[in-house]
C-alpha atoms as a PDB file:
ATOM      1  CA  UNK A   1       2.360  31.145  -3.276  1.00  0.00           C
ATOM      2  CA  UNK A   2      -0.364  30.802  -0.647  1.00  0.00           C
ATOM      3  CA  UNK A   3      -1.946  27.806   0.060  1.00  0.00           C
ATOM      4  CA  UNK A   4      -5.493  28.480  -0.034  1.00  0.00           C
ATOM      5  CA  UNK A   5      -8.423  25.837   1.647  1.00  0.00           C
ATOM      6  CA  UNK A   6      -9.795  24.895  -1.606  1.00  0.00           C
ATOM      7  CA  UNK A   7      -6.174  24.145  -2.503  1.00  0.00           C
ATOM      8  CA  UNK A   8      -5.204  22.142   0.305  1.00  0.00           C
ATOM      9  CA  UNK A   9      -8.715  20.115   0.409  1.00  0.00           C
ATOM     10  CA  UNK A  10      -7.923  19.349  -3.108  1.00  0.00           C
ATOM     11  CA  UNK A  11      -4.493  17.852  -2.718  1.00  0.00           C
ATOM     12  CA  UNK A  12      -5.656  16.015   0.433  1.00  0.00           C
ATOM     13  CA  UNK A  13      -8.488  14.480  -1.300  1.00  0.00           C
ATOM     14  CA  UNK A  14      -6.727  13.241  -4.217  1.00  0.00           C
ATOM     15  CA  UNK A  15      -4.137  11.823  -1.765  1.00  0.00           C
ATOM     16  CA  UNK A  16      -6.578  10.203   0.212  1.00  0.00           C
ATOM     17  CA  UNK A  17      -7.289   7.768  -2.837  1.00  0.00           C
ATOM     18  CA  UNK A  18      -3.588   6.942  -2.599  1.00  0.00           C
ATOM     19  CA  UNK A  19      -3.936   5.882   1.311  1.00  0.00           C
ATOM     20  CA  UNK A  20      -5.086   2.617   0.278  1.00  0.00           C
ATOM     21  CA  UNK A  21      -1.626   1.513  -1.892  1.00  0.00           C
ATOM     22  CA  UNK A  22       0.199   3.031   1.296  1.00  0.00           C
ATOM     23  CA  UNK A  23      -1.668   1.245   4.393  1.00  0.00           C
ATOM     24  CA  UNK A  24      -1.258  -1.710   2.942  1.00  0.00           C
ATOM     25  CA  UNK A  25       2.778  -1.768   3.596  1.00  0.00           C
ATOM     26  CA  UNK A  26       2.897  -0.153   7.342  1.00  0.00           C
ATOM     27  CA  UNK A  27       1.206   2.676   9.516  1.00  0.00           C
ATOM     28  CA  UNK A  28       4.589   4.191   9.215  1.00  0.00           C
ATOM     29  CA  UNK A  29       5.152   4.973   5.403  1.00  0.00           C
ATOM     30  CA  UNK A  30       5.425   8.692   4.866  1.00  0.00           C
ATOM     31  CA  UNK A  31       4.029  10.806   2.179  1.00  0.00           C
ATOM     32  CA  UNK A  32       5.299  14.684   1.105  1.00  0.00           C
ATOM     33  CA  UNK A  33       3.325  16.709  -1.019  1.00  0.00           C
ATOM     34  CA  UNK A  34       4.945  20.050  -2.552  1.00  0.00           C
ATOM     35  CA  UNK A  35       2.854  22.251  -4.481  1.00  0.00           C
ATOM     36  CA  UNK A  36       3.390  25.711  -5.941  1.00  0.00           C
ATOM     37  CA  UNK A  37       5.055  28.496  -8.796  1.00  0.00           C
ATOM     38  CA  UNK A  38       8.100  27.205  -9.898  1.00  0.00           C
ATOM     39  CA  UNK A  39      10.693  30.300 -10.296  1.00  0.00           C
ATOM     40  CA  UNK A  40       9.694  33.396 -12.196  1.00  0.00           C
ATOM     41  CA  UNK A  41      12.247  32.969 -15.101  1.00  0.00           C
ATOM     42  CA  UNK A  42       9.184  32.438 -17.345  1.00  0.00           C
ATOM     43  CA  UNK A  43       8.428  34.980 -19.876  1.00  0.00           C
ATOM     44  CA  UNK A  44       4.788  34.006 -20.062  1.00  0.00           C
ATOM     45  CA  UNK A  45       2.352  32.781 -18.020  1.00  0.00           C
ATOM     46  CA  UNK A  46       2.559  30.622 -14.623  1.00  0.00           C
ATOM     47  CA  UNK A  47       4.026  27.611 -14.468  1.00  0.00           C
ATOM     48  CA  UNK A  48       3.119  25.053 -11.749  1.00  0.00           C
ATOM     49  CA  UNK A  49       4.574  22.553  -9.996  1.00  0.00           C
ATOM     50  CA  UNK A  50       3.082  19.095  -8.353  1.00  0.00           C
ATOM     51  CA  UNK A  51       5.606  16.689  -6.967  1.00  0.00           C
ATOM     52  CA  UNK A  52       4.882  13.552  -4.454  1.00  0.00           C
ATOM     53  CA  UNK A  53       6.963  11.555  -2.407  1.00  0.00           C
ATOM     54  CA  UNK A  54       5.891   8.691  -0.733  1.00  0.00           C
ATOM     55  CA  UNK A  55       8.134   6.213   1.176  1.00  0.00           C
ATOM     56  CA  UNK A  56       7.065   2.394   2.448  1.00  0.00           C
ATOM     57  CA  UNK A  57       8.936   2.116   5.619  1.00  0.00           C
ATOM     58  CA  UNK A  58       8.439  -1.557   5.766  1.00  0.00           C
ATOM     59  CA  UNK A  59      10.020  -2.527   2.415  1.00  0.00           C
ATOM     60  CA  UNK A  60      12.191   1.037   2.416  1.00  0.00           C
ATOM     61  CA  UNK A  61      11.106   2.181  -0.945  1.00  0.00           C
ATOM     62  CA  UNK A  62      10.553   5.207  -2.463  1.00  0.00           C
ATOM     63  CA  UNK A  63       8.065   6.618  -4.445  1.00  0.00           C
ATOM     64  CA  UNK A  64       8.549  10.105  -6.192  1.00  0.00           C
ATOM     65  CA  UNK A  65       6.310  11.818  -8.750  1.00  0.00           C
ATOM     66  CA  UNK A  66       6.555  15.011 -10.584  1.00  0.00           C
ATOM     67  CA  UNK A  67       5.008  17.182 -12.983  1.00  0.00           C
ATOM     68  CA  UNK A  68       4.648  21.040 -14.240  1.00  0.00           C
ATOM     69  CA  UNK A  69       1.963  22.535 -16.426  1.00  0.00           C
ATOM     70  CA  UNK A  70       0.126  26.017 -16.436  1.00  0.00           C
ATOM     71  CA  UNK A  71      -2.725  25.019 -14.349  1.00  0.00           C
ATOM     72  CA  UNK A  72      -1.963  24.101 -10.482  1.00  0.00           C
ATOM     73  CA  UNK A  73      -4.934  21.050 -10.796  1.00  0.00           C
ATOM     74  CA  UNK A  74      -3.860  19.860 -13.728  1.00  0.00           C
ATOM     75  CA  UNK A  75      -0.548  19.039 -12.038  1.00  0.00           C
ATOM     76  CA  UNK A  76      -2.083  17.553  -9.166  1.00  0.00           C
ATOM     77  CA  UNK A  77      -3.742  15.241 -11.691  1.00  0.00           C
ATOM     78  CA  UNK A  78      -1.047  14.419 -13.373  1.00  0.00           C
ATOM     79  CA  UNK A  79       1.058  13.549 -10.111  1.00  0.00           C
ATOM     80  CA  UNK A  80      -1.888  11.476  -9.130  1.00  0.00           C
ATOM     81  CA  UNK A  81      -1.861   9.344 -11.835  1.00  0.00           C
ATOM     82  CA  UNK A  82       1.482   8.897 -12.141  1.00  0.00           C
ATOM     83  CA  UNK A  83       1.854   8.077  -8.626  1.00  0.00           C
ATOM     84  CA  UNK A  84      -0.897   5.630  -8.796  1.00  0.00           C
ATOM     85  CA  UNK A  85       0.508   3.825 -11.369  1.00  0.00           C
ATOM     86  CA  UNK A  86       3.809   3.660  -9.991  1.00  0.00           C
ATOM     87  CA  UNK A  87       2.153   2.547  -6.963  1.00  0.00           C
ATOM     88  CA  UNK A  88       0.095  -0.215  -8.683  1.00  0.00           C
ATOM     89  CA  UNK A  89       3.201  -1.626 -10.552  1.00  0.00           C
ATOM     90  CA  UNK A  90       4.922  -1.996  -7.217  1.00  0.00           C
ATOM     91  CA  UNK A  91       1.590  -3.985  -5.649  1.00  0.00           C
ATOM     92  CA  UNK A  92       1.717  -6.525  -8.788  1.00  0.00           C
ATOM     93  CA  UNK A  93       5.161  -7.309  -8.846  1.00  0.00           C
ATOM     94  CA  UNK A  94       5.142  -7.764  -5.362  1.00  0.00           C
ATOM     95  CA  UNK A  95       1.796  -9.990  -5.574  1.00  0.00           C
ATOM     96  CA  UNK A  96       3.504 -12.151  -8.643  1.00  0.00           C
ATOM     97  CA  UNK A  97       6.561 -12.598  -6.623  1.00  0.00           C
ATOM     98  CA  UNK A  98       4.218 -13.847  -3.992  1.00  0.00           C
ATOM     99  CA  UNK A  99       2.324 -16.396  -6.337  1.00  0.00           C
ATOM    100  CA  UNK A 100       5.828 -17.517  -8.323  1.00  0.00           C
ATOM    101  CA  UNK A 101       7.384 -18.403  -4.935  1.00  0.00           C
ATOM    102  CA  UNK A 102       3.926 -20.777  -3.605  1.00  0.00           C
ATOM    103  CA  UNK A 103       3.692 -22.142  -7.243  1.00  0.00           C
ATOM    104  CA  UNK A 104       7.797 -23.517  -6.938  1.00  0.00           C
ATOM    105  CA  UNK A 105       7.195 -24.694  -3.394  1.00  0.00           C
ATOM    106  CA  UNK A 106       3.904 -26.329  -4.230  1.00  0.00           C
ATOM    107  CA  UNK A 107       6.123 -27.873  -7.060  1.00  0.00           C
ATOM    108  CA  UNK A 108       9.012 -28.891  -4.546  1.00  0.00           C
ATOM    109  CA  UNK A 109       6.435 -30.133  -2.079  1.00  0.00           C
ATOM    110  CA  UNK A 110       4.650 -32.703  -5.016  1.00  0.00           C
ATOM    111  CA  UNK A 111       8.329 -33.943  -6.045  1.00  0.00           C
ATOM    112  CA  UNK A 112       9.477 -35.031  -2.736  1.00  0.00           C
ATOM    113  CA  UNK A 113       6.288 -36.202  -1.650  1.00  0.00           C
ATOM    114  CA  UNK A 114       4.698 -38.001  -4.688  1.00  0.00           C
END
């Protein structure tokens, strides 16, 4: 399949929404995008496919989304969303980690200090 501008501006731009879960980490976390027809084993109709992969080089995760439908920008939708959320999950478990670990030390701190 050919990537065509409108096709590329498109993925970049919905990718670009997902630059602000990434920068947060490092300036070195990585992102793969993979668009395109999957095989042509189908009896009907196109079938395409959407699949992210992002990795956080500071905390050496990774992040991979996936999805296949008939329309190419309904799969980049659905990748986006599911990456998002994947990506927002990570952010507020890391952020309630954060705020259990200050509320036991501000606990530890008023026990020996009180």
């Amino acid at each position: 399949m050919e990537l065509t501008p409108a096709i590329r501006e498109y993925v970049e731009r919905r990718v670009m929404n997902l630059e602000k879960f990434i920068m947060q980490h490092t300036d070195t976390s990585h992102a793969d995008i993979e668009v395109g027809k999957t095989t042509k084993h189908h009896q009907k109709g196109d079938v395409f496919r959407a699949e992210i992969n992002i990795t956080l080089a500071g905390k050496a995760e990774l992040f991979r989304a996936e999805a296949e439908t008939t329309d190419l920008y309904a799969a980049i939708d659905m990748v986006y969303d599911d990456m998002s959320r994947k990506l927002k999950g990570f952010k507020g478990k890391r952020d309630m980690l954060y705020k259990r670990g200050a509320k036991t030390l501000k606990g530890l701190i008023k026990r020996f200090w009180m």
